[in-house]
Protein backbone atom coordinates (compact mmCIF):
# COMPACT_ATOMS: atom_id res chain seq x y z
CA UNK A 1 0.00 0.00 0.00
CA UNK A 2 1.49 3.30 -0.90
CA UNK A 3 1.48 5.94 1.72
CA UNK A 4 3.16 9.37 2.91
CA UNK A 5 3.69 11.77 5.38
CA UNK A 6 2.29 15.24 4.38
CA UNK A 7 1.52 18.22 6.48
CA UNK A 8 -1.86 18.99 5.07
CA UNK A 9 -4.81 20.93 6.72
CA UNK A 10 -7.75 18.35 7.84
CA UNK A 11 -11.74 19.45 7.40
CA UNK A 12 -14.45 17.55 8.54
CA UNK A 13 -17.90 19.15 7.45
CA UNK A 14 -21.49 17.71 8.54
CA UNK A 15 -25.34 18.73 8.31
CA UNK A 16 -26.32 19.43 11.60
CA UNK A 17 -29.40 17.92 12.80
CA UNK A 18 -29.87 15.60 10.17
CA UNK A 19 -31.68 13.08 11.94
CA UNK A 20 -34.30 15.34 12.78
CA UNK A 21 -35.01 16.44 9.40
CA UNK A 22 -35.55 12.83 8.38
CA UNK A 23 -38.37 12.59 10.93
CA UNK A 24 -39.83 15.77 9.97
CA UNK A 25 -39.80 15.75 6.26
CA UNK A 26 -39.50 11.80 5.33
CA UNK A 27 -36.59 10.14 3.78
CA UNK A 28 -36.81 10.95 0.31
CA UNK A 29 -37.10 14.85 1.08
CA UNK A 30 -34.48 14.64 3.69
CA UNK A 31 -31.75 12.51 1.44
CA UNK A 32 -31.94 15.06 -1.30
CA UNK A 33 -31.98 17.74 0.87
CA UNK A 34 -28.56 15.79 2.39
CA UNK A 35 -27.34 15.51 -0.76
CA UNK A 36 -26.97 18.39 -2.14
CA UNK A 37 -25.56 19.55 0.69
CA UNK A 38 -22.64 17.14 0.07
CA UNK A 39 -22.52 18.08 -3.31
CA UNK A 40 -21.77 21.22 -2.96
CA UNK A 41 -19.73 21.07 -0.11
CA UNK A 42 -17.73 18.60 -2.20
CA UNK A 43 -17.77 21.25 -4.88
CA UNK A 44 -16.11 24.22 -3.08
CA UNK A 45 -13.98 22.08 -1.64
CA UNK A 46 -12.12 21.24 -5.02
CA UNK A 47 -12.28 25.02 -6.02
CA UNK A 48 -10.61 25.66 -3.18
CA UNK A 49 -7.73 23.28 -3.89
CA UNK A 50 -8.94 20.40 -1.75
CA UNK A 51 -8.91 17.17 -2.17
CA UNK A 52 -12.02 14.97 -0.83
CA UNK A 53 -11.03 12.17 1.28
CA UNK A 54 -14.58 10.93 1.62
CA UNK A 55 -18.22 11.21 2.48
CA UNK A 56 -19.82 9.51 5.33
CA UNK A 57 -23.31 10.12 5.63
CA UNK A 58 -23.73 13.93 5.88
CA UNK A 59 -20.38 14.44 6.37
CA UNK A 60 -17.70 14.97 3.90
CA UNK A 61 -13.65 14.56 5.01
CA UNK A 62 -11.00 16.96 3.21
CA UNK A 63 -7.59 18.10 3.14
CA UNK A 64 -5.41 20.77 1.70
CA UNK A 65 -2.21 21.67 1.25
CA UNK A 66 -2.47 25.47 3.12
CA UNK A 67 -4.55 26.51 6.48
CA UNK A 68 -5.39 29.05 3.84
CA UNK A 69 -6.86 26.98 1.47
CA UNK A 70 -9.26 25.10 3.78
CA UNK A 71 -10.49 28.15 5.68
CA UNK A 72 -11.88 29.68 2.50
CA UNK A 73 -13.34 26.18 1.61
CA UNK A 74 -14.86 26.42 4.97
CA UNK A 75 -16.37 30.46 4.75
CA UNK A 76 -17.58 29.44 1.61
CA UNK A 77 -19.57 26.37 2.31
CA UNK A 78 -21.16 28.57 5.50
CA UNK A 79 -21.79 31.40 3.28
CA UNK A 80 -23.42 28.94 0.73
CA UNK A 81 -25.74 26.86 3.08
CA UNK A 82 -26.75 30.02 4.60
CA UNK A 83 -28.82 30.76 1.18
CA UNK A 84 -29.84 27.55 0.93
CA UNK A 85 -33.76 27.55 2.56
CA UNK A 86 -33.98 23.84 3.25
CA UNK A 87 -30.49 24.23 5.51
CA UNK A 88 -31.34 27.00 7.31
CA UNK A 89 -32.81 25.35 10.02
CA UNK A 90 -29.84 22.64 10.39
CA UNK A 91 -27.04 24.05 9.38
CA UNK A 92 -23.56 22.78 8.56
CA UNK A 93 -20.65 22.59 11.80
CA UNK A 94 -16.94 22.32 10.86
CA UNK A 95 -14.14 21.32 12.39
CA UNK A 96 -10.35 22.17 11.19
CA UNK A 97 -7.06 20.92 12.15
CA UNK A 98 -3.38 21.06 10.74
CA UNK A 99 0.02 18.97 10.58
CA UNK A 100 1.47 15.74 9.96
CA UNK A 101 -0.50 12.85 8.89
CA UNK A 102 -0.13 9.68 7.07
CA UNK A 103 -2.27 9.46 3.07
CA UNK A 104 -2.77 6.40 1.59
CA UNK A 105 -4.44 5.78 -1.89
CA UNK A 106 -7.72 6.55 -0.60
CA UNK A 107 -7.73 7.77 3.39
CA UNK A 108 -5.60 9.92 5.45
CA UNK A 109 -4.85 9.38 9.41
CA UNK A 110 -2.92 10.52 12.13
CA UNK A 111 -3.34 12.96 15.20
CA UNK A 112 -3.98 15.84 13.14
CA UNK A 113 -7.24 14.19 11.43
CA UNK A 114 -8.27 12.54 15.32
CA UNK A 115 -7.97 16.30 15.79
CA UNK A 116 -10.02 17.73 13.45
CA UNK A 117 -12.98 15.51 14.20
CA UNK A 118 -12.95 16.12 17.64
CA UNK A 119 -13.72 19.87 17.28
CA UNK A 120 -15.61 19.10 14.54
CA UNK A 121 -17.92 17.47 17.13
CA UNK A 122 -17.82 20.30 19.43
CA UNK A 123 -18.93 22.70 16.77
CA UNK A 124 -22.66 23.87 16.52
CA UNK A 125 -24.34 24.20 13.40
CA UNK A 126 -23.02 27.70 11.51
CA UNK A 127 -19.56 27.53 13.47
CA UNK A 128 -15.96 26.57 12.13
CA UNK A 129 -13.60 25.71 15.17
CA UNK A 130 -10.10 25.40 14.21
CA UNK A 131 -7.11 24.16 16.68
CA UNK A 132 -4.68 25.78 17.91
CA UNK A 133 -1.94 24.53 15.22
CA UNK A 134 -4.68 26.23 12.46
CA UNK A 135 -4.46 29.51 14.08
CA UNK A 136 -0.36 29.30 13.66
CA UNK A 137 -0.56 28.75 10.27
CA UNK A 138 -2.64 31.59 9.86
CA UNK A 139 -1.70 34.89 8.08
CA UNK A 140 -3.13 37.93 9.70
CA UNK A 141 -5.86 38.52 7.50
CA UNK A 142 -7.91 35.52 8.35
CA UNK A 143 -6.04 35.03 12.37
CA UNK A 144 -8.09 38.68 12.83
CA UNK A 145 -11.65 36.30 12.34
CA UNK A 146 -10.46 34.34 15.32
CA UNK A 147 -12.22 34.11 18.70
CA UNK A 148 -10.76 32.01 21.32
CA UNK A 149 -14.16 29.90 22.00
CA UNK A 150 -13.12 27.03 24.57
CA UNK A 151 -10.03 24.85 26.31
CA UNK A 152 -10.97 20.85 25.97
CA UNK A 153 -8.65 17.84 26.37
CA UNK A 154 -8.37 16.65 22.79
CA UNK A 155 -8.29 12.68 22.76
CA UNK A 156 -4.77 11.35 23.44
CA UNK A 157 -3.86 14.32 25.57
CA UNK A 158 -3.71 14.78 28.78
CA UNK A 159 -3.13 18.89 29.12
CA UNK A 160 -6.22 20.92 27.95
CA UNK A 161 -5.78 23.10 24.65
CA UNK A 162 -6.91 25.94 23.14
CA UNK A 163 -9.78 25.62 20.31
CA UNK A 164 -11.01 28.74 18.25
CA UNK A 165 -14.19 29.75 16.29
CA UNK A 166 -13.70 31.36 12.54
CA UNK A 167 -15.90 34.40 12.45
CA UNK A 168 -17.25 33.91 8.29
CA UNK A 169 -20.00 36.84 9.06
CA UNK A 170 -18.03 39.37 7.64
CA UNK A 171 -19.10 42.27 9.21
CA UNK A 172 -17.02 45.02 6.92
CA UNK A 173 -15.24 46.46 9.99
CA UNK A 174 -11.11 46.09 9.28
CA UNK A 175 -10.92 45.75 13.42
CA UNK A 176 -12.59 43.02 14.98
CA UNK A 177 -12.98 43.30 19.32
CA UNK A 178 -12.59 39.19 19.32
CA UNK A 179 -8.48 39.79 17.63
CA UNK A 180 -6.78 36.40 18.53
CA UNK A 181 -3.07 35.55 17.71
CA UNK A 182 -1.15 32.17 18.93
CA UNK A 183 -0.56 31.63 22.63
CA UNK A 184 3.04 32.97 22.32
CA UNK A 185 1.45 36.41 21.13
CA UNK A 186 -1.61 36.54 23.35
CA UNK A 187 -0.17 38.75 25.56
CA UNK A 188 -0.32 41.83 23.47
CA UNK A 189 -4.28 41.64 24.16
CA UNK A 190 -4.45 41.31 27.85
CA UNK A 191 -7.47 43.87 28.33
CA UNK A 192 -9.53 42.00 25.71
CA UNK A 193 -9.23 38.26 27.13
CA UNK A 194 -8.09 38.83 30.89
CA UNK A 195 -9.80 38.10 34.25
CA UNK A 196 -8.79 40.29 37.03
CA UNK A 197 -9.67 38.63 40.85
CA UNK A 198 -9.42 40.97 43.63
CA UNK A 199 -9.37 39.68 47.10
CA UNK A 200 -7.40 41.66 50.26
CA UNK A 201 -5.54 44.09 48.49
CA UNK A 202 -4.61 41.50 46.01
CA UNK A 203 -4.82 41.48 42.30
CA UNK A 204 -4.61 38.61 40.12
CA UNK A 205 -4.70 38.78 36.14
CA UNK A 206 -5.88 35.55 34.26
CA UNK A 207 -5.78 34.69 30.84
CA UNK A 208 -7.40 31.79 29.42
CA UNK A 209 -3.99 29.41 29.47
CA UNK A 210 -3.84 29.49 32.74
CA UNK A 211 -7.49 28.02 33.79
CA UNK A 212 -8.51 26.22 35.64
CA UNK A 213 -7.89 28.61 38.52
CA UNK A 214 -7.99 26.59 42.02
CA UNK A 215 -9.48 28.59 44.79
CA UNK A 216 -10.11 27.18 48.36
CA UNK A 217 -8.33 26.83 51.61
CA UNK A 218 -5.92 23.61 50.83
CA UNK A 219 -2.64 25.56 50.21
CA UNK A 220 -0.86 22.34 48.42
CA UNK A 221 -3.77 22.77 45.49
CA UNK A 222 -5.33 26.11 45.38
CA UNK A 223 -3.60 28.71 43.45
CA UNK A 224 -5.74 31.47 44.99
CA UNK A 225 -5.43 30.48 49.23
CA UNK A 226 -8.45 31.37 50.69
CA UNK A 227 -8.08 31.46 55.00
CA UNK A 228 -11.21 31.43 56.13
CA UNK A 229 -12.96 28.43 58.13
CA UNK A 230 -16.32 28.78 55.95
CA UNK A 231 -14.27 27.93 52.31
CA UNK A 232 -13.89 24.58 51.66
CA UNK A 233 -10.39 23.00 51.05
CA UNK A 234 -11.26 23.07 47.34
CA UNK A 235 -13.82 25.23 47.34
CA UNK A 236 -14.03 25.91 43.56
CA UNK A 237 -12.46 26.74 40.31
CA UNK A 238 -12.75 28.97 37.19
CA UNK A 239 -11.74 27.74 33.72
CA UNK A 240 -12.11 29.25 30.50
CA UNK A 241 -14.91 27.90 28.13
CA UNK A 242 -16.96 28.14 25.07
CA UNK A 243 -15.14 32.11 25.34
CA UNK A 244 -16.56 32.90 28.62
CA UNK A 245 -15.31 32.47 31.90
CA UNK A 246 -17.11 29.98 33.97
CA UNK A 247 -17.24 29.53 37.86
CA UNK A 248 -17.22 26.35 39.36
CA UNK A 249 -18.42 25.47 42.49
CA UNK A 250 -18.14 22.25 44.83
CA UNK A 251 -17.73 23.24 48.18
CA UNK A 252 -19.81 22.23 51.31
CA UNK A 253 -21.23 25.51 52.15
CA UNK A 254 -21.70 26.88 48.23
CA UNK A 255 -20.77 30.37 46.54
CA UNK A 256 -22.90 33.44 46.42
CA UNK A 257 -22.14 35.32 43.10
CA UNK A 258 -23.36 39.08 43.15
CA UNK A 259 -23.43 40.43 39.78
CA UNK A 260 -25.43 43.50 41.21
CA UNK A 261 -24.96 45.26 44.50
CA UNK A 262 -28.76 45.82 44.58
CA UNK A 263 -29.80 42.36 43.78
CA UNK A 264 -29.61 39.14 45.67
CA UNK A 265 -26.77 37.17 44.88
CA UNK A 266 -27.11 33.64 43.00
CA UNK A 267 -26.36 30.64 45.28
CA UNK A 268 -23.94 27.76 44.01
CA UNK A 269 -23.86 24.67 44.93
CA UNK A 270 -22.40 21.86 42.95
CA UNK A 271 -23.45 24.52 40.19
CA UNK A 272 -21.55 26.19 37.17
CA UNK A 273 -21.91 30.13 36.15
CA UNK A 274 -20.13 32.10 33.68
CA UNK A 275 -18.80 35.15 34.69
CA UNK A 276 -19.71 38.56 33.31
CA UNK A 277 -19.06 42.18 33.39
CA UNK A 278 -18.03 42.71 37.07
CA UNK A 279 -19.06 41.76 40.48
CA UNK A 280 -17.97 40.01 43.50
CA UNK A 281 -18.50 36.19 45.21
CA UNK A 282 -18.52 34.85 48.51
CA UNK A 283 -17.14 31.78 49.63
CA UNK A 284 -19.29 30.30 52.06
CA UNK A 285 -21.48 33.04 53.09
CA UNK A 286 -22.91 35.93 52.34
CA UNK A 287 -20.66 39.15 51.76
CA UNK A 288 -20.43 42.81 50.95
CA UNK A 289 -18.18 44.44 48.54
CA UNK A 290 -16.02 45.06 51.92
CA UNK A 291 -16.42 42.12 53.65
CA UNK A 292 -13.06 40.58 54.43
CA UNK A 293 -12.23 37.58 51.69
CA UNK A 294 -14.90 39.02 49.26
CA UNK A 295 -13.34 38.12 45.94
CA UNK A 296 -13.88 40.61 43.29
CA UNK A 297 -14.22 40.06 39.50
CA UNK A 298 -14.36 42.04 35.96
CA UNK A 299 -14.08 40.40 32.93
């Protein structure tokens, strides 16, 4: 069997919510409906330079030679299904990765492809997520349609990683307020992506590589000590998901989250919230914005 190593750009396109159109419609006006969805995903995938690995089902397989290549493959099948009536309400996800893999005659494997269908999976219908090693590749004009969307554990790997959504609603504006660049460059957008804790006189600045954020009062695991008898060793953590920040709790006594200073604050307890705009929490108990150990936020 002949076979190669190539660094090639992997694309894994499906109709979303296929199944339910077959129920809704029947099978004969769901399959066409399927296929020509395939078709001309298949289609813009060659005039984009691609070469189609395969269809399976409602999903078709590519690769290409540049990131460049497969990202306008990608816009363009959004932009198309998006005029397309009978697609509008399923959609089409995508999922992108790039580097080494191993083509044979008719298939293509490795990492890079496990890759690609993982956040291919994760993608909702009308989004392109793209890995990390996509977002290297990258030349500024398309890394500036970049939004940092969500750290997973891809399968195989242990550490999590950063994914990324590909904005294809051109909006006309040359400055975008989601600008990404690699990890290596992040740091020249601190105030767009940063969390900033206060607690005692303390300020901490987070950026998404660095979640999940350990807060509680065991000082061999949480990165932010907490000394007070009414937080839990681990009392929770924040990570960085699906672009938001989210609070985790799982502590014995909960969190109170005020995102208002005239509202009641919203109890956690074995409970998840994302974090917006700016307030402050309470481990344990209830708190004021000067209670000792209140732990301010702003996003």
């Amino acid at each position: 069997m002949n076979q190669r190593s190539q660094t090639q750009a992997i694309m894994f396109a499906d109709v979303s919510g296929s199944s339910v159109l077959y129920k809704r419609v029947g099978n004969e006006e769901a399959k066409a409906t399927i296929d020509d969805a395939v078709q001309f995903m298949t289609a813009l995938t060659i005039v984009h330079d691609g070469t189609l690995v395969k269809t399976i089902g409602d999903e078709i397989m590519a690769r290409f030679n540049l990131v460049s290549q497969a990202c306008e493959a990608a816009i363009a099948i959004q932009q198309r299904s998006i005029k397309e009536p009978r697609l509008k309400e399923l959609g089409i996800r995508i999922g992108m990765a790039y580097g080494e893999v191993l083509i044979t005659s008719n298939d293509v494997f490795g990492d890079r492809v496990n890759d690609a269908a993982c956040v291919a999976h994760i993608a909702r219908a009308n989004q392109i997520v793209i890995t990390q090693s996509v977002v290297d590749a990258m030349d500024n004009s398309l890394r500036r349609d970049c939004q940092m969307f969500d750290r997973i554990n891809i399968k195989g790997e242990t550490e999590k990683t950063l994914i990324y959504r590909l904005e294809w609603e051109h909006s006309g504006k040359d400055n975008r307020a989601t600008m990404v660049m690699p990890i290596h460059d992040i740091t020249r957008f601190v105030d767009k992506f940063q969390l900033e804790l206060v607690v005692n006189d303390r300020t901490i600045a987070l950026l998404p590589e660095q979640t999940p954020f350990q807060i509680g009062r065991d000082p061999h695991k949480a990165q932010l000590l907490i000394e007070n008898e009414l937080a839990s060793r681990e009392h929770c953590h924040i990570e960085f998901r699906r672009g938001k920040y989210v609070l985790a709790d799982h502590s014995t006594n909960g969190t109170y989250v005020y995102l208002d200073e005239q509202a009641p604050p919203i109890y956690l307890r074995r409970e998840e919230l994302p974090l917006q705009g700016r307030g402050f929490i309470g481990l344990g108990q209830t708190v004021t914005p000067t209670t000792p150990w209140a732990l301010h936020f702003k996003v």
